[in-house]
Structure formats: structure tokens, C-alpha cells
N, C-alpha and C. Protein backbone atom coordinates (compact mmCIF):
# COMPACT_ATOMS: atom_id res chain seq x y z
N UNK A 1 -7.04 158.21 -122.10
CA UNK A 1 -7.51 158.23 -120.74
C UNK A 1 -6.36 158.62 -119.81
N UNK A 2 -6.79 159.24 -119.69
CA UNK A 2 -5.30 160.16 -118.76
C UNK A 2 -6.02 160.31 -117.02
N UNK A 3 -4.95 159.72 -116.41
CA UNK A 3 -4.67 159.49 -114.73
C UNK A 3 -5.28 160.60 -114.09
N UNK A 4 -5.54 161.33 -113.19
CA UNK A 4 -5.58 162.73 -112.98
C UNK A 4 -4.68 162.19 -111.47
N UNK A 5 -3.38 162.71 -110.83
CA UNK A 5 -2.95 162.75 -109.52
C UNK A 5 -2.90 164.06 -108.72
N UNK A 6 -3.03 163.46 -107.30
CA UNK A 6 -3.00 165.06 -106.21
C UNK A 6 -1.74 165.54 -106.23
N UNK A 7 -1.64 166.91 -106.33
CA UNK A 7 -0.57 167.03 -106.29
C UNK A 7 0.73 166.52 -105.40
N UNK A 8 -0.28 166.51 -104.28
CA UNK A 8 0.43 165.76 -102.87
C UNK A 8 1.37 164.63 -103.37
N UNK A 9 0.44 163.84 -104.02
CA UNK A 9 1.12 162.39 -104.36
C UNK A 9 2.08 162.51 -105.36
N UNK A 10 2.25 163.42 -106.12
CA UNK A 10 3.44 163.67 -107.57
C UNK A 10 4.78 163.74 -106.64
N UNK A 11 5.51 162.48 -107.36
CA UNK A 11 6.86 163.18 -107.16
C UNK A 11 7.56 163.92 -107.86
N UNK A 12 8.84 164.41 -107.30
CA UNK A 12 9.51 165.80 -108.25
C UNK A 12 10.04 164.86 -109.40
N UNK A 13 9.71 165.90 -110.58
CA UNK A 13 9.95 165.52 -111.92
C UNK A 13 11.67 165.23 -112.03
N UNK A 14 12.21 166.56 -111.47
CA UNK A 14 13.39 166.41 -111.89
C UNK A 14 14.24 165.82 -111.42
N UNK A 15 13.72 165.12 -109.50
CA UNK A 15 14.45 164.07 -109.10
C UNK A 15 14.79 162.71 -109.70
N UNK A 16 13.55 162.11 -110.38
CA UNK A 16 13.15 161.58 -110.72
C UNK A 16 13.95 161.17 -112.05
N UNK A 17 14.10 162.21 -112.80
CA UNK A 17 14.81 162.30 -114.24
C UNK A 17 16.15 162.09 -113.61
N UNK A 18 17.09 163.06 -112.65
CA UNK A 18 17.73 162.92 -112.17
C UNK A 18 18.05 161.48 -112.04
N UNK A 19 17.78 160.78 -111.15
CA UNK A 19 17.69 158.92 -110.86
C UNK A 19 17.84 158.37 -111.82
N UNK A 20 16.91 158.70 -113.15
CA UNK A 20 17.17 157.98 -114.46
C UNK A 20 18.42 157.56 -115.03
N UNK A 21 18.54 158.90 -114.97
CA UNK A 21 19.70 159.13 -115.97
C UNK A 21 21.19 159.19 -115.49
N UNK A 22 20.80 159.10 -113.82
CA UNK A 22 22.41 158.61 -113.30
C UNK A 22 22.56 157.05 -113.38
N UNK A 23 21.45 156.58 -113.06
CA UNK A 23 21.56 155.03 -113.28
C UNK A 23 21.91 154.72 -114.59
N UNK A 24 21.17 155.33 -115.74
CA UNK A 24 21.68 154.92 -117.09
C UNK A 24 22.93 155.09 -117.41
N UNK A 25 23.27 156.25 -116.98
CA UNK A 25 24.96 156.34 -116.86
C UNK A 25 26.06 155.87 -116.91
N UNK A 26 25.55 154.93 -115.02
CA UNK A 26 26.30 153.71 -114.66
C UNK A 26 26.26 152.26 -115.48
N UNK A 27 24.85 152.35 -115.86
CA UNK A 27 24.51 151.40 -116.77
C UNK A 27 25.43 150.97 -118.10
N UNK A 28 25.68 152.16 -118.50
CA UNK A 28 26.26 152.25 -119.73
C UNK A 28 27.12 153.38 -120.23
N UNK A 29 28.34 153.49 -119.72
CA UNK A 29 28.96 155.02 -119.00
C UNK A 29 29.26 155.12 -121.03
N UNK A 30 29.56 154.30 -121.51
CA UNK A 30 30.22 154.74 -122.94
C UNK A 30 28.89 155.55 -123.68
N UNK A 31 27.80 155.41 -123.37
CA UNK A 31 26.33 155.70 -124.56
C UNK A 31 25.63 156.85 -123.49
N UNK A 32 25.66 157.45 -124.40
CA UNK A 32 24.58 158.64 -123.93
C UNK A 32 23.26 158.47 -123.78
N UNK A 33 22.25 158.35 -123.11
CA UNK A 33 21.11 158.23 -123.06
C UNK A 33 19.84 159.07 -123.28
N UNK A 34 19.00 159.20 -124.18
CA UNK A 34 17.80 160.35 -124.55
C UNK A 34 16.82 159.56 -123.74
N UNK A 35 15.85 160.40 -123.15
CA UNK A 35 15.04 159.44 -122.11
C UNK A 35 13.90 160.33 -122.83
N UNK A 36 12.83 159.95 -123.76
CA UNK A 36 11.49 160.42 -124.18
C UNK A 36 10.51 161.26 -122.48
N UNK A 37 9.73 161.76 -122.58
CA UNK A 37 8.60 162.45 -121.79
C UNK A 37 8.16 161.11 -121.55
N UNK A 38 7.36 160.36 -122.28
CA UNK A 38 6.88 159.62 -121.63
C UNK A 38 7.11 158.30 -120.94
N UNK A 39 8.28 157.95 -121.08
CA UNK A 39 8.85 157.25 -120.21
C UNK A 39 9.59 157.74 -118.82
N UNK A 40 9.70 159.25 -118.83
CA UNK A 40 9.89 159.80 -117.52
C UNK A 40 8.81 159.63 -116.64
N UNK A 41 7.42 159.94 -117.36
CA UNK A 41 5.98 159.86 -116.84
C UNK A 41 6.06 158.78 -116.50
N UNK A 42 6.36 157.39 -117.07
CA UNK A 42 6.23 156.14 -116.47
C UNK A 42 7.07 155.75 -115.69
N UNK A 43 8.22 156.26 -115.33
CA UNK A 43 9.02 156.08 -114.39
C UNK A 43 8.46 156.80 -112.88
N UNK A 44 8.53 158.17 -113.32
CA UNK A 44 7.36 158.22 -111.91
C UNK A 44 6.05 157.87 -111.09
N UNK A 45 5.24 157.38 -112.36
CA UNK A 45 4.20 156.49 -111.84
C UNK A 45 4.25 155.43 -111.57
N UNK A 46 5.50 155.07 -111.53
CA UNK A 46 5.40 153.41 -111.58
C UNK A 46 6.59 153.82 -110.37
N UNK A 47 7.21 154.75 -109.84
CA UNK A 47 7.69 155.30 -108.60
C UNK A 47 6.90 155.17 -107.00
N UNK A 48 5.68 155.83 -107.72
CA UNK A 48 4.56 156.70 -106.74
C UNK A 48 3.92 155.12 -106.47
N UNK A 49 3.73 154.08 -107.29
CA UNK A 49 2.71 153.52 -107.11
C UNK A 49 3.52 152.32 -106.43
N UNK A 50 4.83 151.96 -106.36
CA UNK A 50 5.33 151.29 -105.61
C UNK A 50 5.66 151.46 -104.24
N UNK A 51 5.20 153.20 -104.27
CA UNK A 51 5.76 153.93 -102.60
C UNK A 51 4.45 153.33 -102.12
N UNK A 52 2.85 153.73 -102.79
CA UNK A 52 1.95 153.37 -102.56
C UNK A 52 1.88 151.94 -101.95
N UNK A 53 2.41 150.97 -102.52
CA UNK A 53 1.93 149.46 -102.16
C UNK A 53 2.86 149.34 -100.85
N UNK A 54 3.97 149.64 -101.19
CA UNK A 54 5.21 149.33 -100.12
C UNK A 54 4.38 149.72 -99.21
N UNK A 55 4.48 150.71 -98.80
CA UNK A 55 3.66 151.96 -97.67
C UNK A 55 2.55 151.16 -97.04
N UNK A 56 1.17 150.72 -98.07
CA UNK A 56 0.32 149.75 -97.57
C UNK A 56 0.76 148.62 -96.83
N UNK A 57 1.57 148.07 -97.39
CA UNK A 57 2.24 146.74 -96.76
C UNK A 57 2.85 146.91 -95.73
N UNK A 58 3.75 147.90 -95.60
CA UNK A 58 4.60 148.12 -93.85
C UNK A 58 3.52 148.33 -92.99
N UNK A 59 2.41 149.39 -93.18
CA UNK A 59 1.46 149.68 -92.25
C UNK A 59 0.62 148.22 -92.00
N UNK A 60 0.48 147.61 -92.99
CA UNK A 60 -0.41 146.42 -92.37
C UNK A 60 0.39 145.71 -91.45
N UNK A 61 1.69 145.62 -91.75
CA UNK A 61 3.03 144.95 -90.84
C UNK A 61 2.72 145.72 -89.47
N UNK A 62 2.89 146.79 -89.81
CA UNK A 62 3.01 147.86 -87.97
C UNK A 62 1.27 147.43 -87.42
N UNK A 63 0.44 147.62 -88.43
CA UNK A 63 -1.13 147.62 -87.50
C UNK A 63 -0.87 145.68 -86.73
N UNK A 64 -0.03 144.45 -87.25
CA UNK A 64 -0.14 143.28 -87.05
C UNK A 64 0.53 143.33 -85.55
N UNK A 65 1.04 144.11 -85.56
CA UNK A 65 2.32 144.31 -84.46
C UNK A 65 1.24 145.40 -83.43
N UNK A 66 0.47 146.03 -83.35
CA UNK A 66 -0.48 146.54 -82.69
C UNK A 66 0.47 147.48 -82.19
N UNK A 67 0.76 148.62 -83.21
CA UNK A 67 1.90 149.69 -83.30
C UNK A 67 1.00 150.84 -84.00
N UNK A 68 1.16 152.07 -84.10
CA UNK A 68 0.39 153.01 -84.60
C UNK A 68 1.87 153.74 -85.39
N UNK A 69 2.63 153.24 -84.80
CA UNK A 69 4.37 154.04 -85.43
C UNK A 69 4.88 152.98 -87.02
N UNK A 70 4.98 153.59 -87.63
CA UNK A 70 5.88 152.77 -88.83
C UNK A 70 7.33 153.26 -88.44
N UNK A 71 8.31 151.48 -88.66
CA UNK A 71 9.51 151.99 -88.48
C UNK A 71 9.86 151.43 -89.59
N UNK A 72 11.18 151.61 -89.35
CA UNK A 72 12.82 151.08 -90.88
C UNK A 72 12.42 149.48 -91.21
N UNK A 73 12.20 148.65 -89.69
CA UNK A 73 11.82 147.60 -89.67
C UNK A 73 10.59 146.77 -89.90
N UNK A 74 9.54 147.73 -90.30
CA UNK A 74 8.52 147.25 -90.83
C UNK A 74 8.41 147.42 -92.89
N UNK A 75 9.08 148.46 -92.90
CA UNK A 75 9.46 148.60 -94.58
C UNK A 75 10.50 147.59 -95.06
N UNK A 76 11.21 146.97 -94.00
CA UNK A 76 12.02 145.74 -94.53
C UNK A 76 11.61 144.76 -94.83
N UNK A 77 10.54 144.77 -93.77
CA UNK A 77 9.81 143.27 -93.41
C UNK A 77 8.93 143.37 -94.71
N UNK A 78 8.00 144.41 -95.17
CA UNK A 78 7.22 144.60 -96.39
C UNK A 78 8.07 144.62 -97.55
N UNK A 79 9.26 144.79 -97.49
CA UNK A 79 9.92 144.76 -98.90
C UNK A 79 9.95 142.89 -99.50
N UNK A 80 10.48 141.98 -98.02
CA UNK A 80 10.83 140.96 -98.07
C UNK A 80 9.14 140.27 -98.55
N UNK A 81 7.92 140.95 -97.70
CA UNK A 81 6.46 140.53 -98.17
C UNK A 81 6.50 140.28 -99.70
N UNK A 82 6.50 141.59 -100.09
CA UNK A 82 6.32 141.79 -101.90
C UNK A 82 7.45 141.23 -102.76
N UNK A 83 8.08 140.58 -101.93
CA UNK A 83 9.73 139.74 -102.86
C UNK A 83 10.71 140.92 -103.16
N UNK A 84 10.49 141.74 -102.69
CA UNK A 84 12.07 142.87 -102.91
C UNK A 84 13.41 142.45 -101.76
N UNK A 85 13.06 141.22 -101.69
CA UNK A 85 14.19 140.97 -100.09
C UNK A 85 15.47 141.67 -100.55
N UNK A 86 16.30 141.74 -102.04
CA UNK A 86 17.05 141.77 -102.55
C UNK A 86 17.53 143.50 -101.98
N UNK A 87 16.41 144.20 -101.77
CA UNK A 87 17.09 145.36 -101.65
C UNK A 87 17.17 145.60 -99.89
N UNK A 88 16.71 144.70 -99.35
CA UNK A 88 16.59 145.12 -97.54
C UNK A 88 18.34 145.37 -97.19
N UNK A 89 19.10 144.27 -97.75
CA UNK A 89 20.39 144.46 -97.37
C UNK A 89 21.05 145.85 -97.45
N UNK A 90 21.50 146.37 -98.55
CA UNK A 90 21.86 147.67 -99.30
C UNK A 90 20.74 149.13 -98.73
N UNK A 91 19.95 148.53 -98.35
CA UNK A 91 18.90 149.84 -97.46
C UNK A 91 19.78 149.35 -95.86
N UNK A 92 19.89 148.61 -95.34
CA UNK A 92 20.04 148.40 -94.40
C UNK A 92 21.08 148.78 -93.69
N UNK A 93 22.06 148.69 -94.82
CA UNK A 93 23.62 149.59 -94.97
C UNK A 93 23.40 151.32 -95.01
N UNK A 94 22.76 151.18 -96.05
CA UNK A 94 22.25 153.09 -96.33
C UNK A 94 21.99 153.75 -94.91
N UNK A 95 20.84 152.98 -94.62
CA UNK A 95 19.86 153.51 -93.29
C UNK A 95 21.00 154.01 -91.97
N UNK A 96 22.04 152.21 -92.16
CA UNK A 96 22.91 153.11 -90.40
C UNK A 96 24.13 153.91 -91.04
N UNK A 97 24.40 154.53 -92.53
CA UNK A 97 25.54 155.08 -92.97
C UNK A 97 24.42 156.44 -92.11
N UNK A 98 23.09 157.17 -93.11
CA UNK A 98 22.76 158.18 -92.45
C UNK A 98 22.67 158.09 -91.04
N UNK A 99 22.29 157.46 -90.22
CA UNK A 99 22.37 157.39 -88.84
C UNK A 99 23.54 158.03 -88.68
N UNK A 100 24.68 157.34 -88.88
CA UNK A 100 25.88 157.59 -88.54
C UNK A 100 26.24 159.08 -88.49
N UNK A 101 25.76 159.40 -89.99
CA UNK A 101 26.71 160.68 -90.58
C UNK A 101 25.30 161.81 -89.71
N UNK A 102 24.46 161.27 -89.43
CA UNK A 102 23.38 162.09 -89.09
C UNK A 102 23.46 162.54 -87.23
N UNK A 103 23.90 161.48 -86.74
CA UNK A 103 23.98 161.33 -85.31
C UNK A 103 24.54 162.59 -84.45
N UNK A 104 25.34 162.99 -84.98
CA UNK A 104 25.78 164.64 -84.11
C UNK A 104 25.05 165.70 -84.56
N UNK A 105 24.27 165.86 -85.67
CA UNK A 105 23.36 166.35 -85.87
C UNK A 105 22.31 166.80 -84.84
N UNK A 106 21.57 165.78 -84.84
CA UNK A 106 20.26 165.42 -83.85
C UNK A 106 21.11 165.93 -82.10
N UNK A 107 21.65 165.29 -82.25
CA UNK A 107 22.44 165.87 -80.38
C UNK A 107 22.85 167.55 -80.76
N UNK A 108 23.66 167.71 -81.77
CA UNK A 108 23.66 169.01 -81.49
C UNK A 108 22.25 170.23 -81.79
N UNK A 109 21.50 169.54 -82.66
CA UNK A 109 20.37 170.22 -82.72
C UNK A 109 19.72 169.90 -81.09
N UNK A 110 19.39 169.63 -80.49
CA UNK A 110 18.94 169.49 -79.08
C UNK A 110 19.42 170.11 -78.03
N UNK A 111 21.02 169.87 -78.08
CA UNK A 111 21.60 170.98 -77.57
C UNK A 111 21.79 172.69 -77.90
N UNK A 112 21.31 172.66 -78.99
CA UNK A 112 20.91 174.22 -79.03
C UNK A 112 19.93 174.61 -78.74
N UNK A 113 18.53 173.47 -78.96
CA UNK A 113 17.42 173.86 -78.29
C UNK A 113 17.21 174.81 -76.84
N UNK A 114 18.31 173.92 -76.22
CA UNK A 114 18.72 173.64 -74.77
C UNK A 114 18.97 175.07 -74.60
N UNK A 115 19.89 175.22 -74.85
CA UNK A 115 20.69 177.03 -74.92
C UNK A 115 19.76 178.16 -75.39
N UNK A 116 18.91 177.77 -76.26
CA UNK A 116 17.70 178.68 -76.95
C UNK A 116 17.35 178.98 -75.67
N UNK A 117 16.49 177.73 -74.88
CA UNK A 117 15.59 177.54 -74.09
C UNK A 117 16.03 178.56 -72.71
N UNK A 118 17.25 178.15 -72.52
CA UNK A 118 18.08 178.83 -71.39
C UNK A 118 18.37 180.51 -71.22
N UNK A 119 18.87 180.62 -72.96
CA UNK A 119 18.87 182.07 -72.89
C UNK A 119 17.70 182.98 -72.60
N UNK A 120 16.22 181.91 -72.91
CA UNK A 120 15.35 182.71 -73.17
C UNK A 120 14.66 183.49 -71.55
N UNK A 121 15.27 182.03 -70.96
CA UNK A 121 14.63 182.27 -69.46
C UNK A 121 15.67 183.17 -68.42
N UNK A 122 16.78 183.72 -68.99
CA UNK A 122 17.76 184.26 -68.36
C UNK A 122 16.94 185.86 -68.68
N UNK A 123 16.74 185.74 -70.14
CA UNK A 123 16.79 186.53 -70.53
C UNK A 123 14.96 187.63 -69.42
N UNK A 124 14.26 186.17 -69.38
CA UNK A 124 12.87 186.65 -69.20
C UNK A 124 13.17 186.65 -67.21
N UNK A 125 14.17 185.65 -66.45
CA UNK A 125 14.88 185.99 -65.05
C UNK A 125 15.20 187.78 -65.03
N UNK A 126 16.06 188.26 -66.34
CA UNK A 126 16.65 189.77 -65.94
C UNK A 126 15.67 190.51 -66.44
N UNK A 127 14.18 190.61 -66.91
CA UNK A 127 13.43 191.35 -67.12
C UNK A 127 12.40 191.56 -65.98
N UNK A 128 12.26 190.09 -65.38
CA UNK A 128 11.41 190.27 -64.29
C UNK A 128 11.87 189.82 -63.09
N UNK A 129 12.98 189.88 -63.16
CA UNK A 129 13.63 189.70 -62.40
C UNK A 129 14.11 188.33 -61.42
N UNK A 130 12.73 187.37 -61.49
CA UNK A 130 12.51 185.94 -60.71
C UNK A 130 12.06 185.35 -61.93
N UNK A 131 12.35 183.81 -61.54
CA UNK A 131 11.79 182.84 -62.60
C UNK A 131 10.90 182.57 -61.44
N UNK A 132 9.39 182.19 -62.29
CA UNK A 132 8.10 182.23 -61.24
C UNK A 132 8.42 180.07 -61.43
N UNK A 133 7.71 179.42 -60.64
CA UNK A 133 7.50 178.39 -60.35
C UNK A 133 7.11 177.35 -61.53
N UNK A 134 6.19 177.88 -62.17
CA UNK A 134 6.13 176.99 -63.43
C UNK A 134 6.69 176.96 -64.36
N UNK A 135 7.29 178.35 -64.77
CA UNK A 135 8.44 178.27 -65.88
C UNK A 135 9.52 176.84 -65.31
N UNK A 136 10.29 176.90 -64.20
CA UNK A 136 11.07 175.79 -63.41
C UNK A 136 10.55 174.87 -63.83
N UNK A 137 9.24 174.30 -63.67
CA UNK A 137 8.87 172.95 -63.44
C UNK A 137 8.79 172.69 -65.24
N UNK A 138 8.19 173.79 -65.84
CA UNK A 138 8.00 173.39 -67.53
C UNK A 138 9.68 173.04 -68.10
N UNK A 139 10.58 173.66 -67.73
CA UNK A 139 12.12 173.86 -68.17
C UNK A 139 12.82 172.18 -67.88
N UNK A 140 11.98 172.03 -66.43
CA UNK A 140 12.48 170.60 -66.11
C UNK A 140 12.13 169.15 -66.83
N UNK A 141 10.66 169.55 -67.44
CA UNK A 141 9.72 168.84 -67.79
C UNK A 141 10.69 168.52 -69.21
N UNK A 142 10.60 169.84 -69.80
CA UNK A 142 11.65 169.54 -71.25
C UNK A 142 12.71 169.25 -71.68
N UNK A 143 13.28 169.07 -70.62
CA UNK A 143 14.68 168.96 -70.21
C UNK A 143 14.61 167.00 -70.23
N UNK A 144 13.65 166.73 -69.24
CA UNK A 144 13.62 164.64 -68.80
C UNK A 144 13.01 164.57 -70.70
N UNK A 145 12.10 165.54 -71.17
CA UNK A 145 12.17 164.79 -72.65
C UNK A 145 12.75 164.71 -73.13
N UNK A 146 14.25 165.71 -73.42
CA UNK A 146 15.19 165.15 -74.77
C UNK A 146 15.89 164.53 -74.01
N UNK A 147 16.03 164.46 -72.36
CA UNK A 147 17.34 163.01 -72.35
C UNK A 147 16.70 161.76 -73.19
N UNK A 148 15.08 161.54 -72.43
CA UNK A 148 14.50 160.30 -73.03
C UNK A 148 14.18 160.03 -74.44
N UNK A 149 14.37 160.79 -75.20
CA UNK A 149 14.15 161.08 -76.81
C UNK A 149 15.80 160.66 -76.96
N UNK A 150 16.81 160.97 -75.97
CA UNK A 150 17.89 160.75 -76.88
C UNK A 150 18.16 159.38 -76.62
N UNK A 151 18.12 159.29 -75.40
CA UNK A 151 18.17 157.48 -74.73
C UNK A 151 17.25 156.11 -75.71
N UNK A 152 15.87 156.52 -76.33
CA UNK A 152 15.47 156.13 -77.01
C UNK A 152 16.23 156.18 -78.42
N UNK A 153 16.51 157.29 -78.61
CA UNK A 153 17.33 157.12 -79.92
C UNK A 153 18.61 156.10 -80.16
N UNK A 154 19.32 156.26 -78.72
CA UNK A 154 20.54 155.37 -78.86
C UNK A 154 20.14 154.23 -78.29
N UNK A 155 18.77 153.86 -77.85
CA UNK A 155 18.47 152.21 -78.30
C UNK A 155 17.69 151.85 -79.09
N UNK A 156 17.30 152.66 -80.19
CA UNK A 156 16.68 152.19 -81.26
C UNK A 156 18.34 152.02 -82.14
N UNK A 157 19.22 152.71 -82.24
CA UNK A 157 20.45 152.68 -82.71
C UNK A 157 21.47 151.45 -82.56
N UNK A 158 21.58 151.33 -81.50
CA UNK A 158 21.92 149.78 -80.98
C UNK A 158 21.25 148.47 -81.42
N UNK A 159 19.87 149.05 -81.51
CA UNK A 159 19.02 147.33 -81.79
C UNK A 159 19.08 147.40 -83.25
N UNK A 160 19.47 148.43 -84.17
CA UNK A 160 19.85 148.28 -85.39
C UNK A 160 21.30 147.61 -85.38
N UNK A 161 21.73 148.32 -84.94
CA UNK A 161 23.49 147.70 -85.32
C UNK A 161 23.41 146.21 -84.67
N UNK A 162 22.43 145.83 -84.07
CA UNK A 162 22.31 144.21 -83.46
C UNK A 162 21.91 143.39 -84.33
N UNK A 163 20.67 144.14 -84.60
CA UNK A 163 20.00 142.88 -86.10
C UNK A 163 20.76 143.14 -87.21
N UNK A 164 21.55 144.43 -87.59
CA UNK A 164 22.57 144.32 -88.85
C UNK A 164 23.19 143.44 -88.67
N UNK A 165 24.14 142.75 -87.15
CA UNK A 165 25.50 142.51 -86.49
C UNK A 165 25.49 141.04 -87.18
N UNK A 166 23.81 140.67 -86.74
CA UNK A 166 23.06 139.48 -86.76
C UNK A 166 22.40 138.81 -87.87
N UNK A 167 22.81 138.85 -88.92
CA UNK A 167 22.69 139.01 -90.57
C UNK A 167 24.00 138.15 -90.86
């Protein structure tokens, strides 16, 4: 009796193998490890089906909280539900290392937006010579969103490094 999955839901095989076999590694750096087909198969289904429950569980966390957004902090709170508390710490570390290493990223991607945005209207000012009235007001409009997208970002950033601080 064989499973049938969407493709949607398959994870990549070779990540997957990948993960295996670096962990076995560490596990046991002196022994080489042969990992059979079908215990790769069971490693990813038994992958998929824990993303599955986790996933259920944070969302019931976010719908309790009368939230339509899943955050970092509701997959913690569901890890600690299903008894994985053990890994919230070591995610919790992970989560603000990418923040960290991720953080000039996101600002400089925005700020090029910015310059995209600018050149485009310089560019569309020396063709027609005037910027008409709504281009202005749309430029301004997009402009109050990424301050507030970034302002939000650096206090969702802060209230992490608070409840980490606070641990």
C-alpha cells in the first residue's frame, strides 16, 4: 500500500539525504554510513509529516491569539505544545543569528528598490518632461511603506532580542 503525495508537499530528496548523512557523520565521524532507499523515504515522510502537525499546531496557536499571521513565536509556542521544548532554545539562537547576518540585506534590498523607483521617475520626468500629480502622491505613498515595514521590522527585532534577553 503505497502513500500517493502532492508534489507540493514532497520535500527535496537530496536535501534531505543531505541532513542524513551529515548528522550521521557527526554522529559517528570514524564509520561510514550506507543509508538504504527506504529509510531515506522514511526520513522524509516522517519530515513532511512533522512539518504537517507542527504547522497545524502554530496555526491553532496564531487562530487562539485572533491573528491571521503565523510568526517565529507561535512555532515555539507549538514546539513546546507537542513536547519539542528541547529544540525552541537552539532555533531561537538560529532564528536571531539569520536576522543578524540577514539584516543589511533587507535594508539594502529596499534601498535599491528606492533608487529603481527614482531612476524610473527621472527617467519618465525627462521623457515627459513633468512628473504629473499622482505619480508624486503614489512615490510618497511607497516611500511611508518601507519606512513602516522597516520600523516594524526593527520592533519585531527588538522584542526578539527581549524575550531571548529574558530566558
Amino acid at each position: 500500500m503505497e502513500k500517493v503525495v502532492s508534489e507540493a508537499e514532497e520535500l527535496p530528496k537530496a536535501i534531505v539525504r543531505r541532513v542524513v548523512k551529515e548528522k550521521l557523520s557527526e554522529c559517528s565521524p570514524d564509520y561510514d554510513f550506507n543509508v538504504h532507499k527506504d529509510a531515506h523515504l522514511a526520513f522524509t515522510e516522517s519530515a513532511r509529516i512533522f512539518i504537517h502537525y507542527l504547522s497545524a499546531t502554530a496555526n491553532d496557536i496564531c487562530k487562539e491569539s485572533k491573528r491571521q499571521t503565523m510568526n517565529a513565536e507561535d512555532v515555539f509556542k507549538a514546539l513546546e505544545e507537542i513536547e519539542f521544548s528541547e529544540f525552541v532554545k537552539p532555533l531561537r539562537a538560529s532564528l536571531a543569528e539569520f536576522r543578524k547576518k540577514n539584516a543589511g540585506k533587507k535594508g539594502g534590498a529596499a534601498k535599491e528598490n528606492e533608487v529603481k523607483k527614482k531612476r524610473k521617475i527621472e527617467y519618465s520626468t525627462a521623457k515627459n518632461g513633468t512628473k504629473t500629480k499622482q505619480k508624486k502622491e503614489d512615490n510618497h505613498k511607497e516611500e511611508e511603506q518601507v519606512e513602516g515595514e522597516q520600523e516594524q521590522d526593527e520592533e519585531e527585532d527588538n522584542e526578539e532580542e527581549e524575550n531571548h534577553g529574558s530566558e
